[in-house]
PDB file of N, CA and C in Angstrom:
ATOM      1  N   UNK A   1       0.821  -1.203   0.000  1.00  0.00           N
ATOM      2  CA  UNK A   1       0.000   0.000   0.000  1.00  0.00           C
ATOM      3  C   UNK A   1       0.863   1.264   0.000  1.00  0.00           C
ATOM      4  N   UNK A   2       0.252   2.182  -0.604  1.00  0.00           N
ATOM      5  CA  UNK A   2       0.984   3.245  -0.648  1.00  0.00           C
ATOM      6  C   UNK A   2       0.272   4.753  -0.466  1.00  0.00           C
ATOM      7  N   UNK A   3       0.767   5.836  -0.172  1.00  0.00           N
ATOM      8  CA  UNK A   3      -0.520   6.981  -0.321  1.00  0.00           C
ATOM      9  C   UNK A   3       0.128   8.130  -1.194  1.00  0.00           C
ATOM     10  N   UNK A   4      -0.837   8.545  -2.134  1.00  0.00           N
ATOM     11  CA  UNK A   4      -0.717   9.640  -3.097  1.00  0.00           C
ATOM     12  C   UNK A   4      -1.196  10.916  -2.308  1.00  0.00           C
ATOM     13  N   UNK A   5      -0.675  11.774  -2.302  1.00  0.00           N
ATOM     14  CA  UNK A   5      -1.255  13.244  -2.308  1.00  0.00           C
ATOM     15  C   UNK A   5      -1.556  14.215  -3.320  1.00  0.00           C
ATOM     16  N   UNK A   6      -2.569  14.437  -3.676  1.00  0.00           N
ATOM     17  CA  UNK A   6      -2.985  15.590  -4.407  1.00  0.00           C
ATOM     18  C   UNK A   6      -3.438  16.748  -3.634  1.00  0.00           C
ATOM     19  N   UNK A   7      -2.758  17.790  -3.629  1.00  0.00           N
ATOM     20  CA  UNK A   7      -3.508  19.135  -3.633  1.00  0.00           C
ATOM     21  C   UNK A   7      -3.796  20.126  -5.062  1.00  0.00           C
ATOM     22  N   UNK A   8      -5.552  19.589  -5.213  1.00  0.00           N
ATOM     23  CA  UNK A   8      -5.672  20.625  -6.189  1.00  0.00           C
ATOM     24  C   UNK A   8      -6.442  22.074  -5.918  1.00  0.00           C
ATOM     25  N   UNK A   9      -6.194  22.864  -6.909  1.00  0.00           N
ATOM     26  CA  UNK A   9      -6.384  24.064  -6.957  1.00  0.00           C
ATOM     27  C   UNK A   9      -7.687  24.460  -7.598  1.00  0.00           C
ATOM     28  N   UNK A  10      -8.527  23.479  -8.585  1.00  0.00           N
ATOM     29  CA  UNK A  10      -9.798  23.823  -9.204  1.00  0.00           C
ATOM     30  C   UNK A  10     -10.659  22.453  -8.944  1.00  0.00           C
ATOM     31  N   UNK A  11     -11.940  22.598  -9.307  1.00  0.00           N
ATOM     32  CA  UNK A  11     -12.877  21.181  -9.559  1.00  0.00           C
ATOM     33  C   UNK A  11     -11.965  20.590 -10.907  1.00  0.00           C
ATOM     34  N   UNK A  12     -12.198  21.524 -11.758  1.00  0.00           N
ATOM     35  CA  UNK A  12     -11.238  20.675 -12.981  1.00  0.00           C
ATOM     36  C   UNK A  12     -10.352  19.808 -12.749  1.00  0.00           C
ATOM     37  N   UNK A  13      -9.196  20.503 -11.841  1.00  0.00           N
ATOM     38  CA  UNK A  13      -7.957  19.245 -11.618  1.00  0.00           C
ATOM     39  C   UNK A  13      -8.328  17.491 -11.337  1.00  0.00           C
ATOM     40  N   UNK A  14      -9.356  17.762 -10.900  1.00  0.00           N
ATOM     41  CA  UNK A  14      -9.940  16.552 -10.403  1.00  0.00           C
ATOM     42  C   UNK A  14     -10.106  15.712 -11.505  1.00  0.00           C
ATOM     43  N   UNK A  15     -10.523  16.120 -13.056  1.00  0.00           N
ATOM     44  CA  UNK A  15     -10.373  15.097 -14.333  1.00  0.00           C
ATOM     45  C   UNK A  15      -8.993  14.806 -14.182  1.00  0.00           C
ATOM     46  N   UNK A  16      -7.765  15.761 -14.086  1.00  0.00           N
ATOM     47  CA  UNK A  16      -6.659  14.891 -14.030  1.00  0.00           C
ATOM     48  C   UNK A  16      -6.230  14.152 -12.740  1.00  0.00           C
ATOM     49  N   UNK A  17      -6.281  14.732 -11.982  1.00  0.00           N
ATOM     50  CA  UNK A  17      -6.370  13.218 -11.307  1.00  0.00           C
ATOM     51  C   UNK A  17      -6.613  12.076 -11.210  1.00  0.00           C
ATOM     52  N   UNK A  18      -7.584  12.307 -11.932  1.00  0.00           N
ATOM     53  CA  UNK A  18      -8.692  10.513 -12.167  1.00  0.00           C
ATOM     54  C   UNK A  18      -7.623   9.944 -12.835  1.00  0.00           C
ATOM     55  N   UNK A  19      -6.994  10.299 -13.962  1.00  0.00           N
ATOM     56  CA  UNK A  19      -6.514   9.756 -15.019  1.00  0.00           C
ATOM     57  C   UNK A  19      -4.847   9.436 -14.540  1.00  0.00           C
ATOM     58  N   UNK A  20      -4.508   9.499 -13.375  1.00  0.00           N
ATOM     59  CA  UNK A  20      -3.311   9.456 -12.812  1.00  0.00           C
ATOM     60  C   UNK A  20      -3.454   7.994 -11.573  1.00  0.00           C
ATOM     61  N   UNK A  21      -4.572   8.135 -11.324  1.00  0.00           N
ATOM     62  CA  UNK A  21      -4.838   7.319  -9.682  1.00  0.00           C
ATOM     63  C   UNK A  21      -4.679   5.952 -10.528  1.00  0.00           C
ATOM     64  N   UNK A  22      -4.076   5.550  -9.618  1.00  0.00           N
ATOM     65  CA  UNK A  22      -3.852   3.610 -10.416  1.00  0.00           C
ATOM     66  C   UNK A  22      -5.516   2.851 -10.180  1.00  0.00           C
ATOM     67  N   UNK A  23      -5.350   1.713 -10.164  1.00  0.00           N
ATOM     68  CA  UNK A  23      -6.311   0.425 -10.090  1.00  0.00           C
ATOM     69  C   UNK A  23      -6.347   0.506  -8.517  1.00  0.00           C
ATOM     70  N   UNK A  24      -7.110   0.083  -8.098  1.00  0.00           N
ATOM     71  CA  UNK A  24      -7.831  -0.326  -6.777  1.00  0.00           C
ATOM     72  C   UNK A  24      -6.941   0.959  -5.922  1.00  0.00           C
ATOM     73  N   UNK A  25      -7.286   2.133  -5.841  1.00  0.00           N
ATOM     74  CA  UNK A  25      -6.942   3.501  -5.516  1.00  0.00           C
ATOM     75  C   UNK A  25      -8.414   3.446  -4.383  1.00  0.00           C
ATOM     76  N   UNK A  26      -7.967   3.893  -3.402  1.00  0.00           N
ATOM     77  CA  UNK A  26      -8.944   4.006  -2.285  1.00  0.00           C
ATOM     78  C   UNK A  26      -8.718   5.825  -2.064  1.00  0.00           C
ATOM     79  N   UNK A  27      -9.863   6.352  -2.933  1.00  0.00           N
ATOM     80  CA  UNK A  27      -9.598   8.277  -2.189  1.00  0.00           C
ATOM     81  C   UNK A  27     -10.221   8.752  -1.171  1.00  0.00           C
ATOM     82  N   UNK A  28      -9.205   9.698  -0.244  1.00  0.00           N
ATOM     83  CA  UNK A  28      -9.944  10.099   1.033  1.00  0.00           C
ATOM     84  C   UNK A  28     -10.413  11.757   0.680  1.00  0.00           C
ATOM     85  N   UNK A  29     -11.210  12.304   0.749  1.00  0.00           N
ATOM     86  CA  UNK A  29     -11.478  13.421   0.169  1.00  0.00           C
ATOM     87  C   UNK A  29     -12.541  14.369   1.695  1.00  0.00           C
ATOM     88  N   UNK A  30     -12.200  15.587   1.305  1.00  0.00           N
ATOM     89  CA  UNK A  30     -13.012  16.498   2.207  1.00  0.00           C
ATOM     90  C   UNK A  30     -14.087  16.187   2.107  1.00  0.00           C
ATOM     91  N   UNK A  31     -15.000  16.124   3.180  1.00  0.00           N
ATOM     92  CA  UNK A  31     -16.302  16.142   3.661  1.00  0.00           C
ATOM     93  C   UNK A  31     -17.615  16.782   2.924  1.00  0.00           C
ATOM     94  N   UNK A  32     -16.682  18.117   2.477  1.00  0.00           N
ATOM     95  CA  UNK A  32     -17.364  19.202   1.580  1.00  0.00           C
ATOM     96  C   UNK A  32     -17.567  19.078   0.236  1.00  0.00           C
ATOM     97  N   UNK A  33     -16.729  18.106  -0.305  1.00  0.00           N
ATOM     98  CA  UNK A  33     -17.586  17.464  -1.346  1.00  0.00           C
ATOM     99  C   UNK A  33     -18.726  16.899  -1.865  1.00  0.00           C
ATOM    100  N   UNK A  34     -19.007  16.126  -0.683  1.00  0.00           N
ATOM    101  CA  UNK A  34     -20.014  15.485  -0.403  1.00  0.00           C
ATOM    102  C   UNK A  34     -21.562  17.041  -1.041  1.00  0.00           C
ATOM    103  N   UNK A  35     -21.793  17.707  -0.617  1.00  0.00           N
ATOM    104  CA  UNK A  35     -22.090  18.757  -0.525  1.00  0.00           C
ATOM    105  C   UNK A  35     -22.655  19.993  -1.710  1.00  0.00           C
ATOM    106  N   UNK A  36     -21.198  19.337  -2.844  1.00  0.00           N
ATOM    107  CA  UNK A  36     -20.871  19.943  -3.956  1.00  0.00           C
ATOM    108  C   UNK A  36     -21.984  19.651  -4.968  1.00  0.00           C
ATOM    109  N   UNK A  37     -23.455  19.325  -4.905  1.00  0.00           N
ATOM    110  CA  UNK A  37     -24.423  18.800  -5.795  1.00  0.00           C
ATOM    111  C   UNK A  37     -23.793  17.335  -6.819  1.00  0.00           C
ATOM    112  N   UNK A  38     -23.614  17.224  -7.881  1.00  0.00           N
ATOM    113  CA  UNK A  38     -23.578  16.338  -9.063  1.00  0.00           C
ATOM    114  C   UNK A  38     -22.312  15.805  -8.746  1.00  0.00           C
ATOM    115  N   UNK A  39     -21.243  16.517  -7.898  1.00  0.00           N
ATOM    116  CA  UNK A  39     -19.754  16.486  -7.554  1.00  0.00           C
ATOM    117  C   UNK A  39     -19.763  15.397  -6.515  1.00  0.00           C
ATOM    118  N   UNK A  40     -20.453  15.712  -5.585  1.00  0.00           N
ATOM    119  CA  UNK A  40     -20.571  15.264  -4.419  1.00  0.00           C
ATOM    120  C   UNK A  40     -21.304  13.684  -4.502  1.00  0.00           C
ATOM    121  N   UNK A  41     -22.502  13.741  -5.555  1.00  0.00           N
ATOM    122  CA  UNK A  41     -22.831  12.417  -5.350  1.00  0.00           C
ATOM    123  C   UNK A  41     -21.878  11.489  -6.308  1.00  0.00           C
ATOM    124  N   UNK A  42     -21.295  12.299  -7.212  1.00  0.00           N
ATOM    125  CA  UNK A  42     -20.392  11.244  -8.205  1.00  0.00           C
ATOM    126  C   UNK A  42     -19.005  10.760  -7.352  1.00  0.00           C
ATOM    127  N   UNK A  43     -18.813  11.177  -6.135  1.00  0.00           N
ATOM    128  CA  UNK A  43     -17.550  10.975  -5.218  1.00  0.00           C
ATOM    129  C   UNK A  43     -18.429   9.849  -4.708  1.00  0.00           C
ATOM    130  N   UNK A  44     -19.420  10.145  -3.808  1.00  0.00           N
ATOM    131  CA  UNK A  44     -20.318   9.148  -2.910  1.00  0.00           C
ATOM    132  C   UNK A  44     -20.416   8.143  -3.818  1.00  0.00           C
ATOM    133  N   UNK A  45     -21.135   7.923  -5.257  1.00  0.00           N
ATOM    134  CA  UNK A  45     -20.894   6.474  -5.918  1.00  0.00           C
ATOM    135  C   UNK A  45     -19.985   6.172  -6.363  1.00  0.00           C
ATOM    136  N   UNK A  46     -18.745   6.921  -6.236  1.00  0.00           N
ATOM    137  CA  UNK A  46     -17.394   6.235  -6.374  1.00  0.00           C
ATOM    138  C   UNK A  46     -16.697   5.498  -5.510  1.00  0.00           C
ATOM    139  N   UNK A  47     -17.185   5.440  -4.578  1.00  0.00           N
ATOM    140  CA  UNK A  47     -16.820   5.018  -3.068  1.00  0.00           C
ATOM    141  C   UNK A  47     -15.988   5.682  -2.228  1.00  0.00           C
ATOM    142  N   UNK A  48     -15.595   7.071  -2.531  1.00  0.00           N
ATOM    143  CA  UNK A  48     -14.744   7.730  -1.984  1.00  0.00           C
ATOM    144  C   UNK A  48     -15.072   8.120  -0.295  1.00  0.00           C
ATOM    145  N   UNK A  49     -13.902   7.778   0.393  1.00  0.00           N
ATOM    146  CA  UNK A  49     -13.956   7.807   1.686  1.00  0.00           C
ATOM    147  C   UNK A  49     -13.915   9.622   2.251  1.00  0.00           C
ATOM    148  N   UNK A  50     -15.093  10.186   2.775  1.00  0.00           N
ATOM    149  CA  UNK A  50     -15.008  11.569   3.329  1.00  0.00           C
ATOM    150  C   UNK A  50     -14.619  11.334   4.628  1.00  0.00           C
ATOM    151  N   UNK A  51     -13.671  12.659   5.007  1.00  0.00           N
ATOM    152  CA  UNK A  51     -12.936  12.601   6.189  1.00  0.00           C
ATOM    153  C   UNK A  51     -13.893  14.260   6.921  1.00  0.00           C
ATOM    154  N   UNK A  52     -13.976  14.340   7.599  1.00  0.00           N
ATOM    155  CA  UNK A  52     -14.605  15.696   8.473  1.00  0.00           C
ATOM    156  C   UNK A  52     -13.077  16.390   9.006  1.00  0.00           C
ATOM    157  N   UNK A  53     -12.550  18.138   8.156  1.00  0.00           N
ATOM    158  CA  UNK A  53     -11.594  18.533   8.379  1.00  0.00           C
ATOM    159  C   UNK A  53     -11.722  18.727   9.866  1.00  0.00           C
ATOM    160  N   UNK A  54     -12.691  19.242  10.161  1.00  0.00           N
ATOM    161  CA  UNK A  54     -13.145  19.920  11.222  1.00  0.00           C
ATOM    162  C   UNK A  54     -13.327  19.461  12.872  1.00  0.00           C
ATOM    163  N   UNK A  55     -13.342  17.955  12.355  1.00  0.00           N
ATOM    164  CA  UNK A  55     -13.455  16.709  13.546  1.00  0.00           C
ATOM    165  C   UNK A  55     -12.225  16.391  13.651  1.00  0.00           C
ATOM    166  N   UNK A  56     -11.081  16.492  14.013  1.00  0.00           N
ATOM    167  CA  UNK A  56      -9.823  15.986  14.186  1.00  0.00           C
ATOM    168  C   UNK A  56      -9.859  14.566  14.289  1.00  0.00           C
ATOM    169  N   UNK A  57     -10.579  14.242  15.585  1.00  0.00           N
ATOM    170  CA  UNK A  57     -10.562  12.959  16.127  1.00  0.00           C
ATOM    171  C   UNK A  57     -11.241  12.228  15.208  1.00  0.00           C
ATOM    172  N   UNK A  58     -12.172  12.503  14.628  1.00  0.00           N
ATOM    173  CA  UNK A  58     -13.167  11.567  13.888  1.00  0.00           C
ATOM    174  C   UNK A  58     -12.142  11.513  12.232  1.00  0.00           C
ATOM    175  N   UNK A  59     -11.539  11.943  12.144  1.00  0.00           N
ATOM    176  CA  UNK A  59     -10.931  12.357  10.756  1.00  0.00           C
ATOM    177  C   UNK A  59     -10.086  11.667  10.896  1.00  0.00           C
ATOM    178  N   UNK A  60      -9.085  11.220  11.943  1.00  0.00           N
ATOM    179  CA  UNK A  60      -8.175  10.171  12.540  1.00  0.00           C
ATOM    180  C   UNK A  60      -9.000   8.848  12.416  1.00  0.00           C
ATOM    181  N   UNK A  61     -10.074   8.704  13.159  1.00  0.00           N
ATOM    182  CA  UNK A  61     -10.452   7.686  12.912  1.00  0.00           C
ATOM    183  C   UNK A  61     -10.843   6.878  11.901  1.00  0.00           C
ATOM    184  N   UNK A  62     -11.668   7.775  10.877  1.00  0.00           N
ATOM    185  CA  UNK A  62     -11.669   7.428   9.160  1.00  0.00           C
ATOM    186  C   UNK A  62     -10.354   6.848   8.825  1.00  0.00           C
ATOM    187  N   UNK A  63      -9.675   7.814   8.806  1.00  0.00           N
ATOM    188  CA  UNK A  63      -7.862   7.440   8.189  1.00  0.00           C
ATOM    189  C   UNK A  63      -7.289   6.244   8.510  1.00  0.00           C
ATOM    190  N   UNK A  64      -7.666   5.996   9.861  1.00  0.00           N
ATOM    191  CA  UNK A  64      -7.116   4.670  10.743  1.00  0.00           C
ATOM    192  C   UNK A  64      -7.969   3.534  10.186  1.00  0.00           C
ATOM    193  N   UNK A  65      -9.146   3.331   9.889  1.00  0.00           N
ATOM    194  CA  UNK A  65      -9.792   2.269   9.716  1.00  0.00           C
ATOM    195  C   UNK A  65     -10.170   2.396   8.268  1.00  0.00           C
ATOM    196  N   UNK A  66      -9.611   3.011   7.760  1.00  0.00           N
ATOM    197  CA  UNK A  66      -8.881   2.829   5.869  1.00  0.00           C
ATOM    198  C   UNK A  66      -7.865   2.121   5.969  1.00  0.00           C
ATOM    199  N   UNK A  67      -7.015   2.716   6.686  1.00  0.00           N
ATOM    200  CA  UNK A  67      -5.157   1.916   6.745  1.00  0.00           C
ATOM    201  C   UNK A  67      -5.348   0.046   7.032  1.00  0.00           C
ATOM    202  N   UNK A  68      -6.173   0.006   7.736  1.00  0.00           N
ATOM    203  CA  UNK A  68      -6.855  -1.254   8.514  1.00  0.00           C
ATOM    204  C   UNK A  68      -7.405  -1.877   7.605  1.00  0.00           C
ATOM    205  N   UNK A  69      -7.876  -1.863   6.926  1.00  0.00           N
ATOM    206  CA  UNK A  69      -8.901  -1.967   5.534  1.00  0.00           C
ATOM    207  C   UNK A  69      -7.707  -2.361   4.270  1.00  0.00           C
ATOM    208  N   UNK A  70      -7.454  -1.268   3.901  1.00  0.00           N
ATOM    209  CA  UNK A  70      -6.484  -1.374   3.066  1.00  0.00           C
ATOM    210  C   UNK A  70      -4.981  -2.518   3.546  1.00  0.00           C
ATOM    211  N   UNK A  71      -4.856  -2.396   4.219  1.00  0.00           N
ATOM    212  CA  UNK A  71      -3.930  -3.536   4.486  1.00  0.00           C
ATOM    213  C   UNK A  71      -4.312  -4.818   4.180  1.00  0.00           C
ATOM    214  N   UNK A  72      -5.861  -5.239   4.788  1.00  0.00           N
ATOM    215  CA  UNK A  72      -6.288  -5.995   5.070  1.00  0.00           C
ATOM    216  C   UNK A  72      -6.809  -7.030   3.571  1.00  0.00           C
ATOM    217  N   UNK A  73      -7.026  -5.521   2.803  1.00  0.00           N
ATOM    218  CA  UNK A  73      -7.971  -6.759   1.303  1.00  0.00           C
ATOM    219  C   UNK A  73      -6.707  -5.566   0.023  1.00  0.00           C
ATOM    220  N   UNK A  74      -6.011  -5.542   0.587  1.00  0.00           N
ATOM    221  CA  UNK A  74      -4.434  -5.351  -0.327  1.00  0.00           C
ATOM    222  C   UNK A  74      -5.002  -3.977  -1.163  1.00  0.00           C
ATOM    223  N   UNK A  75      -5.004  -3.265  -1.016  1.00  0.00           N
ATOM    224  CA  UNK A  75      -5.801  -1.621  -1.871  1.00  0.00           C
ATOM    225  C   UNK A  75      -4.741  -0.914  -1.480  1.00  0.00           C
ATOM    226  N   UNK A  76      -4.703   0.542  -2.370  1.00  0.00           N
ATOM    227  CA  UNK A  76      -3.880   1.515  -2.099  1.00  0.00           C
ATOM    228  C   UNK A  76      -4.911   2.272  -2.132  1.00  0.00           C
TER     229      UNK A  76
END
């Protein structure tokens, strides 16, 4: 397993990204996406994991039981 970082700067960047993330890519993405109308639900049926910036502890805990996960059924 491994972890990528993207910081992007527009919604756009986000087409390139897609086109960069390998096979069985597990993304953790702001909360506030979720949020984003057509954006937000195309993350949610992507399976993308939202983290709450704002919850420290709970945002740890997401992260932690991805790592757990991902170890577990071999995903990056």
């Amino acid at each position: 397993p491994y972890v990528i970082v993207c910081n992007h700067q527009a919604s756009l960047d986000l087409l390139g990204i897609v086109e960069i993330i390998p096979d069985h890519c597990v993304p953790i993405v702001k909360k506030e996406l979720l949020y984003m109308g057509t954006v937000g639900w195309a993350c949610w049926l992507s399976g993308m994991i939202f983290i709450d910036r704002h919850k420290r502890e709970d945002a740890i805990n997401v992260i932690s039981q991805t790592a757990r996960t991902m170890q577990r059924e071999k995903v990056r």
